[in-house]
C-alpha atoms as a PDB file:
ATOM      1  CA  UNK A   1      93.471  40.113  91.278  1.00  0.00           C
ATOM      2  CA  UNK A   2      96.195  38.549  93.280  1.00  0.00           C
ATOM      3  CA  UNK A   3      95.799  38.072  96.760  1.00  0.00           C
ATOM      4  CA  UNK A   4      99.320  39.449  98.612  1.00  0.00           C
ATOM      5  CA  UNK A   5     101.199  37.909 100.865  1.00  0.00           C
ATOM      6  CA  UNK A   6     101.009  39.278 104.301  1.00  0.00           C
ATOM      7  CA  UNK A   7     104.237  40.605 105.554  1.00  0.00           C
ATOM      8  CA  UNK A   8     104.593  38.062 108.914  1.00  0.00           C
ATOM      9  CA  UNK A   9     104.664  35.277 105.857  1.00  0.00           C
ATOM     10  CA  UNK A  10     107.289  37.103 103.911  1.00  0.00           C
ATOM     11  CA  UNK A  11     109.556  37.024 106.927  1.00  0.00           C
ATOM     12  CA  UNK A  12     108.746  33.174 107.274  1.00  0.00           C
ATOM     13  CA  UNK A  13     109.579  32.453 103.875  1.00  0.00           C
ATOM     14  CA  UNK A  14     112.808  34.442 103.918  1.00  0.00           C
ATOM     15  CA  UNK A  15     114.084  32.878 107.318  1.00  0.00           C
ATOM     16  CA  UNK A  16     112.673  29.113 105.612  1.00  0.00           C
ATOM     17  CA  UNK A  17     114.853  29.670 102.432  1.00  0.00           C
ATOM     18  CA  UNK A  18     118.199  30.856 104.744  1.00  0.00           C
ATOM     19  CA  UNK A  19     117.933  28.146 107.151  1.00  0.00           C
ATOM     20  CA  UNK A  20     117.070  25.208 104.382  1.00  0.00           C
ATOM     21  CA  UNK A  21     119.114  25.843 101.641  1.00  0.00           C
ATOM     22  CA  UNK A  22     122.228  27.601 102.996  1.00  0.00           C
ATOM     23  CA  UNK A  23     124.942  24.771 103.269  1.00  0.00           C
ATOM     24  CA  UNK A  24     126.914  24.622 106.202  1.00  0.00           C
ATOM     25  CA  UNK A  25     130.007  26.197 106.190  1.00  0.00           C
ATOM     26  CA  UNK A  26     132.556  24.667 105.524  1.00  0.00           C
ATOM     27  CA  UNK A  27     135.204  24.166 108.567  1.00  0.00           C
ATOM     28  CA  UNK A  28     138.177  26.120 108.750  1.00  0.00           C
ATOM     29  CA  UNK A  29     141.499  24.375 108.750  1.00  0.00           C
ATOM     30  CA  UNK A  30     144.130  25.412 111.596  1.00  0.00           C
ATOM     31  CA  UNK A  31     146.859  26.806 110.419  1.00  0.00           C
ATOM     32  CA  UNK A  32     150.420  24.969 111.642  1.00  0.00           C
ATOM     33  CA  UNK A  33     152.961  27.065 112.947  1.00  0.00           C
ATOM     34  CA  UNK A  34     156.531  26.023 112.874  1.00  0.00           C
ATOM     35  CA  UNK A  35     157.225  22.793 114.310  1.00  0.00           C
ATOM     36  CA  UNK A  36     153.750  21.750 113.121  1.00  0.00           C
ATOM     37  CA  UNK A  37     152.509  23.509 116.342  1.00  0.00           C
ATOM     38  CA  UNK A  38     148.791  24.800 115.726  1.00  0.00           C
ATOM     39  CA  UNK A  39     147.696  28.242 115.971  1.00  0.00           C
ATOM     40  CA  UNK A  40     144.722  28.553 118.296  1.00  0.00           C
ATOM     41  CA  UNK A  41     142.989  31.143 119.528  1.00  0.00           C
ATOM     42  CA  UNK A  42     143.643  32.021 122.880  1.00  0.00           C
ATOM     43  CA  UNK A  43     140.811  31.065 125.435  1.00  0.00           C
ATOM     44  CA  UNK A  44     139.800  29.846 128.768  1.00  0.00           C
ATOM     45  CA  UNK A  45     138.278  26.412 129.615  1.00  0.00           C
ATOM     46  CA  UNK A  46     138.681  22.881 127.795  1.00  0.00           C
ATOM     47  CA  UNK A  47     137.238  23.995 124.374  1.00  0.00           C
ATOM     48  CA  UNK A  48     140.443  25.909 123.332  1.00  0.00           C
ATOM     49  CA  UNK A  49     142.473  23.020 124.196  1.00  0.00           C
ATOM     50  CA  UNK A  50     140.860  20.537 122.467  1.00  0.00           C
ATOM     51  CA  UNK A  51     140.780  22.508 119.554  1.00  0.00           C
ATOM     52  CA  UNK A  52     144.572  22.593 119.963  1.00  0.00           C
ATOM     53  CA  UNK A  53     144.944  18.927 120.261  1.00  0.00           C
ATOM     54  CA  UNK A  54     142.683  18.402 117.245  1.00  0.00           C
ATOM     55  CA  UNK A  55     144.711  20.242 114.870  1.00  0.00           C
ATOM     56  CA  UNK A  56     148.137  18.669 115.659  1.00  0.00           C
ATOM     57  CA  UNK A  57     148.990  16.312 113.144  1.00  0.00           C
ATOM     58  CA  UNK A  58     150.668  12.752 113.479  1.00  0.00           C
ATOM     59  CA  UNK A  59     151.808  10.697 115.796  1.00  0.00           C
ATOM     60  CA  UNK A  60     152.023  14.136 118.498  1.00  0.00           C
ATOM     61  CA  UNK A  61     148.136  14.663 118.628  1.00  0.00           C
ATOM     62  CA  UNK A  62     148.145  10.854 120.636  1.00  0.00           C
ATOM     63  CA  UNK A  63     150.913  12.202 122.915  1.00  0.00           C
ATOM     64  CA  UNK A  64     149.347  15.405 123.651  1.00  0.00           C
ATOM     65  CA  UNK A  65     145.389  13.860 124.290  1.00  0.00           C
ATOM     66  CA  UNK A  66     147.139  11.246 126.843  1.00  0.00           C
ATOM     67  CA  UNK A  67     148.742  14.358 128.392  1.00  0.00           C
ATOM     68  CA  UNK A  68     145.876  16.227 128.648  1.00  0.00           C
ATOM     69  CA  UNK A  69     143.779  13.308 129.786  1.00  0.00           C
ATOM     70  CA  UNK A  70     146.610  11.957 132.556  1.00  0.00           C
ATOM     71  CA  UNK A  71     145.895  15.858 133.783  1.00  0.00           C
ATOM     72  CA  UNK A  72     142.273  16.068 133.448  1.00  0.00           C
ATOM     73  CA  UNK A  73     142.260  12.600 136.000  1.00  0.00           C
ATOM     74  CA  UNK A  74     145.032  12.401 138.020  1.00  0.00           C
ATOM     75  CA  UNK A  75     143.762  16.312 138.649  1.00  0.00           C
ATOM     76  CA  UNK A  76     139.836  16.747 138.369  1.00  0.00           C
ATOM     77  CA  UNK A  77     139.733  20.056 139.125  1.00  0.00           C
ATOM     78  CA  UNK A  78     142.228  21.080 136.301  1.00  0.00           C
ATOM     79  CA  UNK A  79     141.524  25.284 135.025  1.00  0.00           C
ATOM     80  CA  UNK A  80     142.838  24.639 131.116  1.00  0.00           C
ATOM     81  CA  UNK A  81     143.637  27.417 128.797  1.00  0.00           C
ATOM     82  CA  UNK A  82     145.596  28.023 125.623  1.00  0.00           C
ATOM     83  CA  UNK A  83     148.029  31.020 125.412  1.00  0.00           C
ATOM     84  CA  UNK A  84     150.452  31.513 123.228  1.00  0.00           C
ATOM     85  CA  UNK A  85     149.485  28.809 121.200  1.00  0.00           C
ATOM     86  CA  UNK A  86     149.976  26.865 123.893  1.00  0.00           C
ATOM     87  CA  UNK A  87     148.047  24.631 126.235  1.00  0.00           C
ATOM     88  CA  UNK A  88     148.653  25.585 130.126  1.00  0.00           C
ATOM     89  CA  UNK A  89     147.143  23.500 133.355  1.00  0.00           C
ATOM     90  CA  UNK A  90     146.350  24.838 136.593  1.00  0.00           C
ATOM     91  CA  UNK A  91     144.402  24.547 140.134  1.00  0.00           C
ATOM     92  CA  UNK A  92     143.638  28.166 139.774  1.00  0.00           C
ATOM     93  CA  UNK A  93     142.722  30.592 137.332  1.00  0.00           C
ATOM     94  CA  UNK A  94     145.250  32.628 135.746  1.00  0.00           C
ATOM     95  CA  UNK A  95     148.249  30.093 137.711  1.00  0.00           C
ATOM     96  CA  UNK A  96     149.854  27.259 135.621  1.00  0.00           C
ATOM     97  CA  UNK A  97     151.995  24.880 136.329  1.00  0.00           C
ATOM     98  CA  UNK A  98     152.157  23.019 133.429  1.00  0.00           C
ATOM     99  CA  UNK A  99     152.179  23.903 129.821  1.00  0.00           C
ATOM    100  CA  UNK A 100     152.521  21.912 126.686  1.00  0.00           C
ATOM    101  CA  UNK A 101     154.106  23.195 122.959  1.00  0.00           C
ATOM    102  CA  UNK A 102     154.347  21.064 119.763  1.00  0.00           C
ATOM    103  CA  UNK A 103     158.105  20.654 117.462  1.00  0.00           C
ATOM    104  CA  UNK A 104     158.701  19.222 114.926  1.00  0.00           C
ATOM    105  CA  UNK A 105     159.947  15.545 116.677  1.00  0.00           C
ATOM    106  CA  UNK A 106     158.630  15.937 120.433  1.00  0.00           C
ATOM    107  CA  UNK A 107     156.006  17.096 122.209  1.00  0.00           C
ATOM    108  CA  UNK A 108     157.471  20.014 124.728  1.00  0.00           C
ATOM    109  CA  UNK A 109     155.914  20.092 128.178  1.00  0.00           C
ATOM    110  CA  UNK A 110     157.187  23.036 130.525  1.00  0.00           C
ATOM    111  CA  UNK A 111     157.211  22.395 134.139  1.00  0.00           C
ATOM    112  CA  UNK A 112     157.039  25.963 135.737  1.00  0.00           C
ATOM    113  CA  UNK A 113     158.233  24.788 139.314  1.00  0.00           C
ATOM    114  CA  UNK A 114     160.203  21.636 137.552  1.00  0.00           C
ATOM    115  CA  UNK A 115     162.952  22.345 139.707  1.00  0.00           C
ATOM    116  CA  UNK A 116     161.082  21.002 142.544  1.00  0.00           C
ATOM    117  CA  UNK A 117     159.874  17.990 141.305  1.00  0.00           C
ATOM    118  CA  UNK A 118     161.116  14.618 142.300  1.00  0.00           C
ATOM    119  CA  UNK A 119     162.930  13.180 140.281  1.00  0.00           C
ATOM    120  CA  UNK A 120     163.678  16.550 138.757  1.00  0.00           C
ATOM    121  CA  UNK A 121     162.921  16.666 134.806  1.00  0.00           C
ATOM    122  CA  UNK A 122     165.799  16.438 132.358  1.00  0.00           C
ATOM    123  CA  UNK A 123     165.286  19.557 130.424  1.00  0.00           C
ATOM    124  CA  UNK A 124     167.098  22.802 131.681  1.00  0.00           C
ATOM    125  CA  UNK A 125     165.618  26.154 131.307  1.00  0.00           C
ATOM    126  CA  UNK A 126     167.695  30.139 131.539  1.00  0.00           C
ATOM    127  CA  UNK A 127     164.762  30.419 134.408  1.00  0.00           C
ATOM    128  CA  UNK A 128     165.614  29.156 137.319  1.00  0.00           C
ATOM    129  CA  UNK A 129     163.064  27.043 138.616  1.00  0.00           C
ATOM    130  CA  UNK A 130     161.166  25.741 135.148  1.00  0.00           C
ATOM    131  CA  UNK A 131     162.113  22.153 133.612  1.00  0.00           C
ATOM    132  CA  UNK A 132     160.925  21.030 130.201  1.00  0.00           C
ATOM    133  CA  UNK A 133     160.175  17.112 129.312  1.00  0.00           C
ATOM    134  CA  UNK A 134     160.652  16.516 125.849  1.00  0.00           C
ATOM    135  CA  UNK A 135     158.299  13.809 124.717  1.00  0.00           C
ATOM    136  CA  UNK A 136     159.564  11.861 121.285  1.00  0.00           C
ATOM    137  CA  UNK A 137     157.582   9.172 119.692  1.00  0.00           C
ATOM    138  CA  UNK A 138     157.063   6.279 121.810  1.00  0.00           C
ATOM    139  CA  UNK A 139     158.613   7.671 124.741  1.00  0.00           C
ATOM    140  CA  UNK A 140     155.971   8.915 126.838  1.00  0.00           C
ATOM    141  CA  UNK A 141     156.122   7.303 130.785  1.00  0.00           C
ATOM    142  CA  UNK A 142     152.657   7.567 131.588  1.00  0.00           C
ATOM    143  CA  UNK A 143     153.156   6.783 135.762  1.00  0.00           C
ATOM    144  CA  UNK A 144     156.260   8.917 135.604  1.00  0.00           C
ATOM    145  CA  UNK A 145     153.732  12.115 134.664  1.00  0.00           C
ATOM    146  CA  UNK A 146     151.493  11.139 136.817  1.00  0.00           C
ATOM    147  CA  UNK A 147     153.705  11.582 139.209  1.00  0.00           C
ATOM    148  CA  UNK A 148     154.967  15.223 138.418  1.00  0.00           C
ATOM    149  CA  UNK A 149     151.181  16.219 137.319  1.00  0.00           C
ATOM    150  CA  UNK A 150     150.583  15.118 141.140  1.00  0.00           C
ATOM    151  CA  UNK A 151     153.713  17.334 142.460  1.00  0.00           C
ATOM    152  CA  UNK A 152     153.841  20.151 140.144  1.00  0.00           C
ATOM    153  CA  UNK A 153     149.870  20.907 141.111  1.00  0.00           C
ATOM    154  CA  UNK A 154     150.799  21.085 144.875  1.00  0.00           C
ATOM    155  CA  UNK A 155     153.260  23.912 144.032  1.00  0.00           C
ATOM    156  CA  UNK A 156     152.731  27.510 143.871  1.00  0.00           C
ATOM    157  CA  UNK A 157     151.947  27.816 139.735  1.00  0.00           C
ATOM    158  CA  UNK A 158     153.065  30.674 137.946  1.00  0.00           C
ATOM    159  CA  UNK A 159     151.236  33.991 136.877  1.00  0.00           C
ATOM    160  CA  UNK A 160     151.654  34.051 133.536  1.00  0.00           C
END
């Protein structure tokens, strides 16, 4: 007569076989919006963000990390999130003053209070006080964002 398994070692043997021979899944690709812009869920904190800056393809996923990092440093602090399929940047919680969006040949940041930075940025906007900077291949001034990350985080942000 066979001896029968007890039923703790059933249980072991089923949670062995899932955990050892399941592969792992494969990853999900990000599916590009117009403009090649990626559509992330959205979500508080860094994670989101990254993801965002992951999926872009080409030459605008270097722009966008050097934007996010000249953020993340010149403001430590930073509160990310990504609405809209969009990254935003603030000093509070739920108040941005910067946001970024990906086209098809620049990389689109939004300045919420633009209108008070110094020099003010070139892009006009139907609201009053927001500025865009459109950022094409090779163009991005590095000290000149610093300088409106710097400003634009001493504003009031924007409840969005």
């Amino acid at each position: 007569m066979a001896k029968k398994k007890s039923p703790a070692k059933k249980v072991a043997k089923k949670v062995a076989k899932k955990t050892t021979s399941k592969k792992s899944a494969p990853k999900k690709k990000v599916k590009l919006l117009s403009g090649e812009n990626p559509q992330i869920a959205k979500g508080e904190g860094n994670a989101p963000v990254q993801a965002y800056i992951k999926a872009i393809p080409g030459w605008k996923k270097d722009v966008a990390k050097r934007v996010d990092e000249i953020v993340s440093e010149t403001i430590p602090e930073v509160k990310k999130a990504v609405k809209w399929n969009s990254p935003f940047y603030g000093v509070e919680n739920g108040i941005w003053f910067l946001s970024m969006h990906c086209f098809n040949n620049y990389v689109k940041l939004t300045f919420f209070k633009g209108s008070y930075l110094s020099p003010i940025p070139s892009g006009t906007s139907k609201v009053k006080d927001v500025r865009y900077l459109d950022i094409r291949e090779g163009e991005l001034d590095e000290k000149q964002l610093e300088k409106w990350v710097l400003q634009a985080a001493a504003l009031p942000g924007e409840k969005l």
